[in-house]
Protein backbone atom coordinates (compact mmCIF):
# COMPACT_ATOMS: atom_id res chain seq x y z
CA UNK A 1 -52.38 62.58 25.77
CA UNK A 2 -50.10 64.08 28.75
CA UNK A 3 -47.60 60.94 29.39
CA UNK A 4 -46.51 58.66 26.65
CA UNK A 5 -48.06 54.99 26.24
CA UNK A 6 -45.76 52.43 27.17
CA UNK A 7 -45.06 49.31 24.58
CA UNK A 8 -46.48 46.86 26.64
CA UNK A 9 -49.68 48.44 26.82
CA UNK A 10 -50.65 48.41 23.45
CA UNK A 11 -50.25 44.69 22.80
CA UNK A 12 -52.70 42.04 24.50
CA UNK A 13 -52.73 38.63 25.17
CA UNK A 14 -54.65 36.07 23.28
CA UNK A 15 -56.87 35.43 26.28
CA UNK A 16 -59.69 38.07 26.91
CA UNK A 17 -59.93 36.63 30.87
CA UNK A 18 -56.35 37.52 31.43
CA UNK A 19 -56.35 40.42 29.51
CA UNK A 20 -59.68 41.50 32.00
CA UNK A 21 -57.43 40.73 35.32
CA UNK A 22 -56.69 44.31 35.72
CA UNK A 23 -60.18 45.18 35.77
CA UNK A 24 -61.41 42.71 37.85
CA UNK A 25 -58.79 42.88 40.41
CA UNK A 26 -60.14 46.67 41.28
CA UNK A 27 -63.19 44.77 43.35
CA UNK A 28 -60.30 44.93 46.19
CA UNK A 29 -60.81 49.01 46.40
CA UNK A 30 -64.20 48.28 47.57
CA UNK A 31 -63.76 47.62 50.94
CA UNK A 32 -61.43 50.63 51.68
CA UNK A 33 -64.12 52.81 50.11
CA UNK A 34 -67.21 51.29 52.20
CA UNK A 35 -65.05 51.86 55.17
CA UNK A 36 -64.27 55.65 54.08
CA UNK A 37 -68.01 56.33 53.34
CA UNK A 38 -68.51 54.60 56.81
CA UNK A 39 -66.36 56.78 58.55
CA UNK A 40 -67.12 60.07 57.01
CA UNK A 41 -63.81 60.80 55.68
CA UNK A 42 -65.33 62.99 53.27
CA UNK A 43 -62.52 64.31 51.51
CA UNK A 44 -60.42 60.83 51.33
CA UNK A 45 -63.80 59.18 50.10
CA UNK A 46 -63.97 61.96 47.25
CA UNK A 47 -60.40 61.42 46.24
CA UNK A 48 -60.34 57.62 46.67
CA UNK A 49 -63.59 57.48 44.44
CA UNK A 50 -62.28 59.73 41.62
CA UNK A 51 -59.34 57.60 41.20
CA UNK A 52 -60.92 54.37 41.58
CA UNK A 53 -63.51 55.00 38.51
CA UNK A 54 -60.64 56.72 36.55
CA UNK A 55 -58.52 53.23 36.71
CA UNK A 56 -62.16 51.31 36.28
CA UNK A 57 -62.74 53.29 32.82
CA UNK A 58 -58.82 52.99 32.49
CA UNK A 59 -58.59 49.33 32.22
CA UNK A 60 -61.92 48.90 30.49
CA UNK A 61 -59.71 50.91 27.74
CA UNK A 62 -57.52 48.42 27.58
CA UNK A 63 -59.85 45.16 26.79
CA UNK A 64 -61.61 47.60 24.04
CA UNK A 65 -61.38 47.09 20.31
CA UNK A 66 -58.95 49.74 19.02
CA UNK A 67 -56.52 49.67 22.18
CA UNK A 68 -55.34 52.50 24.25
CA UNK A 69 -54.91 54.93 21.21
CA UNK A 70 -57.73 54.04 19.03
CA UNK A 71 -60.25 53.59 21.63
CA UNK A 72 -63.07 55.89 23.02
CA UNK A 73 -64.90 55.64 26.08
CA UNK A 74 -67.37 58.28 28.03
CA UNK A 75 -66.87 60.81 24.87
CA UNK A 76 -63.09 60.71 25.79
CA UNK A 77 -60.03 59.47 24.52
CA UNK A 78 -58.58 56.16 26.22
CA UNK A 79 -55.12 57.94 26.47
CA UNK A 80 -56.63 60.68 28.68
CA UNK A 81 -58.45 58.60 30.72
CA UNK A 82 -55.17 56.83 31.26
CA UNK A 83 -54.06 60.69 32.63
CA UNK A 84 -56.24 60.80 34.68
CA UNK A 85 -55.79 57.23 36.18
CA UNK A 86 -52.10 58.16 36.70
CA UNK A 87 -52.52 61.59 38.32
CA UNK A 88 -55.50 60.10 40.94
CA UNK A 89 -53.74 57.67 41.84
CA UNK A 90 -50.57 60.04 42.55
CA UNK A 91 -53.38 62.19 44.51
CA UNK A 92 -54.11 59.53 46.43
CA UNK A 93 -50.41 58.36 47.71
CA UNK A 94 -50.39 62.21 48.61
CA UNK A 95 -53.59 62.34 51.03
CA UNK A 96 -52.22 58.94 52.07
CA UNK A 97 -48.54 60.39 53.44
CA UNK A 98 -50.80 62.68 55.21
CA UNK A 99 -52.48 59.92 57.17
CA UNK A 100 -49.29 58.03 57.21
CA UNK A 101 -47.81 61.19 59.11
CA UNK A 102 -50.38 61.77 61.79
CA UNK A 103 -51.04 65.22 59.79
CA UNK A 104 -53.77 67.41 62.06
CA UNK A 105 -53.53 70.70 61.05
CA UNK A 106 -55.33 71.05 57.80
CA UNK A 107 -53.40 73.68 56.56
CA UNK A 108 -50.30 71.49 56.36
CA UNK A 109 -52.57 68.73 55.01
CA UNK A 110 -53.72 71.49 52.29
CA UNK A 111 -50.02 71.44 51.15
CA UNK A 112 -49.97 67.91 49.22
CA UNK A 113 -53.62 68.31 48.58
CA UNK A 114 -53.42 71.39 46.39
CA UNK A 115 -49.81 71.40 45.44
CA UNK A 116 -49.60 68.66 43.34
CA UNK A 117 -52.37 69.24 41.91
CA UNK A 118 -51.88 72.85 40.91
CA UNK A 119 -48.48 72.01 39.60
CA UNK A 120 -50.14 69.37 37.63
CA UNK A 121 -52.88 71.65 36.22
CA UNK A 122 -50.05 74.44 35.29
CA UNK A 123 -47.69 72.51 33.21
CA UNK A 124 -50.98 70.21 31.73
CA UNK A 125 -51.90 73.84 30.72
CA UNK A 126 -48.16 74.59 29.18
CA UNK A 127 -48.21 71.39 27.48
CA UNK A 128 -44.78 70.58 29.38
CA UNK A 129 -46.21 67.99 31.91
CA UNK A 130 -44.24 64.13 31.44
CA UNK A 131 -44.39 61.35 33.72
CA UNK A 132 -41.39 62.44 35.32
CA UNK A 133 -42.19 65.94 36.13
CA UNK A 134 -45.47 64.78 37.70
CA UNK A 135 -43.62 62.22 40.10
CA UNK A 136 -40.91 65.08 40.93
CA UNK A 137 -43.96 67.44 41.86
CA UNK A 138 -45.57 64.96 44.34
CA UNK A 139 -41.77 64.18 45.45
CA UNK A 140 -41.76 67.84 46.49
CA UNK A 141 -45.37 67.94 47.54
CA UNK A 142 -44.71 65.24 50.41
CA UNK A 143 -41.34 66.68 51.19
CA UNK A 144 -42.69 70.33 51.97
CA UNK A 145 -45.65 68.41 54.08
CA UNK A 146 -42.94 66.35 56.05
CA UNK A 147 -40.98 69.61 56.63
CA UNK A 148 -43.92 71.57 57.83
CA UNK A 149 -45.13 68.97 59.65
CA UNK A 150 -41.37 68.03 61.26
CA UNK A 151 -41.50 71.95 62.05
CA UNK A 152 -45.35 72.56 63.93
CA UNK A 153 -46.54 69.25 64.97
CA UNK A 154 -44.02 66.54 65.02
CA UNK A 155 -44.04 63.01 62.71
CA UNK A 156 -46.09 60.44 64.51
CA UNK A 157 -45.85 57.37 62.44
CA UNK A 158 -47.80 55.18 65.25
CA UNK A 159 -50.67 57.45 65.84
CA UNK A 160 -53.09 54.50 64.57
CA UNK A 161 -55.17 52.53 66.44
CA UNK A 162 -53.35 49.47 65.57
CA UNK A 163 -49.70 49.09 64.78
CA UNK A 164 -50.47 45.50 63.71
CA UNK A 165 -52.45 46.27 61.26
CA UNK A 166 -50.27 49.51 60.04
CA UNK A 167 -47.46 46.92 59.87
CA UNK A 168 -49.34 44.72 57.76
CA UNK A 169 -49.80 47.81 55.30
CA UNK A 170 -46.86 48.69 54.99
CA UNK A 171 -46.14 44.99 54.15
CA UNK A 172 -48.63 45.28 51.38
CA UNK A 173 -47.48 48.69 49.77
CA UNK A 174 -43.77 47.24 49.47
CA UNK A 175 -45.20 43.87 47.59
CA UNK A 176 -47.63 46.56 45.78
CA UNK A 177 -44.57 48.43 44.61
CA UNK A 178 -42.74 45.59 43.82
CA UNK A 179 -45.11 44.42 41.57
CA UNK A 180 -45.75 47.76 39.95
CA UNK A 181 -42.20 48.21 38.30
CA UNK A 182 -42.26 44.15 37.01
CA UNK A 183 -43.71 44.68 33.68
CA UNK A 184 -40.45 47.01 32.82
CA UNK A 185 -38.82 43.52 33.37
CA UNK A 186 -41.76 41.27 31.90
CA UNK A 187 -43.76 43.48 30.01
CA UNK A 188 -45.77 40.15 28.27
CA UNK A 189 -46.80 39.46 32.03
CA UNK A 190 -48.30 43.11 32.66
CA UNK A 191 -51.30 41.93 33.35
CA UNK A 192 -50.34 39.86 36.11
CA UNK A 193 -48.12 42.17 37.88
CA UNK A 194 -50.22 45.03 37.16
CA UNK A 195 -53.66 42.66 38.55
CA UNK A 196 -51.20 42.12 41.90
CA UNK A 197 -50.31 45.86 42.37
CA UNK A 198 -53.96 46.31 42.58
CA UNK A 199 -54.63 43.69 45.19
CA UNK A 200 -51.90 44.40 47.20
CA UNK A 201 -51.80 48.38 46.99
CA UNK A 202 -56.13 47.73 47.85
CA UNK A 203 -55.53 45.81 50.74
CA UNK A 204 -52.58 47.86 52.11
CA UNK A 205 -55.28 50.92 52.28
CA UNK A 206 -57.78 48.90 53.83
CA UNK A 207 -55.70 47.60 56.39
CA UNK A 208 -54.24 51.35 57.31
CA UNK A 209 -57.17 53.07 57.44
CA UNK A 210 -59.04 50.28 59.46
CA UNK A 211 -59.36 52.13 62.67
CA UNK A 212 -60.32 48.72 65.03
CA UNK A 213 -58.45 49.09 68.02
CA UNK A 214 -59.26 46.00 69.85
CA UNK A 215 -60.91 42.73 70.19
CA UNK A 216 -64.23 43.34 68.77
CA UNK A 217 -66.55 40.64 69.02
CA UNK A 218 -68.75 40.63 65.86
CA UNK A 219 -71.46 38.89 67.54
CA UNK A 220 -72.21 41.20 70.34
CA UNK A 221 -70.22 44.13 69.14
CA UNK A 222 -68.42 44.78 72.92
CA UNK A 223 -64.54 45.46 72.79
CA UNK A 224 -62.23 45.02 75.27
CA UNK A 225 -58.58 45.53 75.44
CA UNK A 226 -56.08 43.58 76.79
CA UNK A 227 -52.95 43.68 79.12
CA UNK A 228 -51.06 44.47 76.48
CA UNK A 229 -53.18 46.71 74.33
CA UNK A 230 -52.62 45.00 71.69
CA UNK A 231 -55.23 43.69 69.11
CA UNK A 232 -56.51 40.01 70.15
CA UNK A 233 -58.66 38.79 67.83
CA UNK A 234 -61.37 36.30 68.70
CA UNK A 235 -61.46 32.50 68.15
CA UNK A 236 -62.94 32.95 64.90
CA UNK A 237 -60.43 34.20 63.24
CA UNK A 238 -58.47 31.03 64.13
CA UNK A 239 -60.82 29.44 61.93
CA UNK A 240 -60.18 31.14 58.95
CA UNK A 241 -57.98 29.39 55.67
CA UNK A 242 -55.60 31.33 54.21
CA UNK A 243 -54.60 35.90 53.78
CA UNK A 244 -58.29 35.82 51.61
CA UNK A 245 -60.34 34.44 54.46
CA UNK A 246 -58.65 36.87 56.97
CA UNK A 247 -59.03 39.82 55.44
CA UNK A 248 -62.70 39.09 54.98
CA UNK A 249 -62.55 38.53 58.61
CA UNK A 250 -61.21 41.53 59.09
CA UNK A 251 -63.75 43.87 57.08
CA UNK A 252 -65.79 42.67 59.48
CA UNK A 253 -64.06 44.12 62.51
CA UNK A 254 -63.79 47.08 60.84
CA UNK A 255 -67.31 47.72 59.94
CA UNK A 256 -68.77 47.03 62.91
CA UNK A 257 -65.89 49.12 64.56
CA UNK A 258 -66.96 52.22 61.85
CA UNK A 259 -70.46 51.97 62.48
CA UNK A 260 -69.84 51.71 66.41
CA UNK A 261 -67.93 55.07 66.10
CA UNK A 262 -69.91 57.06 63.75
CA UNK A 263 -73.39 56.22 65.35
């Protein structure tokens, strides 16, 4: 065990469907890794699906007889899956600052993707590595991309094909971070802020990675872009009820708009 168990995680509730929320609630990663696999973002795909079935086995852990540290699952310790759910997913918020910079030259991209990890592997080794150290090392691991970046290419933070949607991210990740650091404050509610940091963090990714740059109709997959050059979506998203229905909508655009570009 490399980082120490919090308090909250070793007590559950008295009701096995909201003690399964966590797990269920990882269905939202699905879409962002269809449209990676899509896309042939080979390496992001890779990383995204590492750390996705690390939190999967994670939070099957933690609806298991015997808990977090009594618990055994694919001939490992529940505690060191839990590791390994916490370092992916600090993997992945690196290879994500390098999309979220407009990184191009993959030897400044190679700077978060083997940094942290080899700083990781070196105190994991020295039996030195906490919670804190790790977040300081991918702290410095973004900070020596930015500076590198800031130095040979430039930051361009609107380099997507849609600042609506990369708006709407970024909307997500701050109610995905939000929710994160609630069961410090609630810890008997973790697993509803912890099932929300999921959803939110899910369909932050999907919507920043979704490269549709323009009214796609779904029907006849055509585009066209208007005055503006801004995204105008067709009548039938009007037609949707509710965040849930639009996103689905959505996916849509962005599959046909991935298969369109990789065919």
């Amino acid at each position: 065990m490399l980082f120490v168990v919090p308090e909250h995680l070793l007590h559950r509730t008295d009701y096995m469907v909201l003690d399964s929320m966590p797990l269920l609630t990882m269905y939202f990663c699905i879409p962002t890794l269809k449209q990676m696999y899509r896309e042939r973002r080979s390496v992001d795909a890779v990383v995204f699906t590492a750390a996705f079935v690390a939190s999967v086995l994670y939070h099957i852990c933690s609806v298991m007889e015997g808990g977090l540290l009594g618990a055994r699952l694919c001939g490992m310790e529940c505690t060191t899956i839990r590791d390994l759910d916490i370092l992916s997913a600090q993997f992945v918020l690196a290879r994500t600052y390098n999309f979220l910079l407009g990184v191009e030259k993959p030897w400044v991209g190679a700077i978060s993707a083997f940094t942290f990890p080899l700083v990781i592997a070196f105190h994991a080794m020295a039996d030195t590595l906490t919670l804190r150290l790790a977040g300081q090392a991918l702290l410095t691991s973004l900070l020596l991309t930015t500076l590198f970046q800031i130095a040979f290419q430039g930051i361009k933070p609107f380099h997507f094909h849609s600042k609506r949607y990369w708006s709407m991210a970024m909307g997500f990740y701050v109610l995905g971070f939000l929710s994160f650091v609630q069961p410090n404050k609630f810890p008997e509610q973790y697993w509803l802020w912890h099932s929300l940091w999921h959803v939110f963090m899910s369909v932050g990714y999907f919507y920043l990675y979704c490269r549709a740059p323009l009214k796609l109709e779904i029907g006849t997959g055509t585009s066209t872009t208007g005055q503006s050059g801004r995204i105008q979506e067709n009548a039938g998203a009007r037609h949707e009820r509710g965040w849930m229905g639009k996103f689905v909508y959505h996916e849509q655009i962005c599959q046909r708009f991935s298969t369109q570009a990789t065919s």
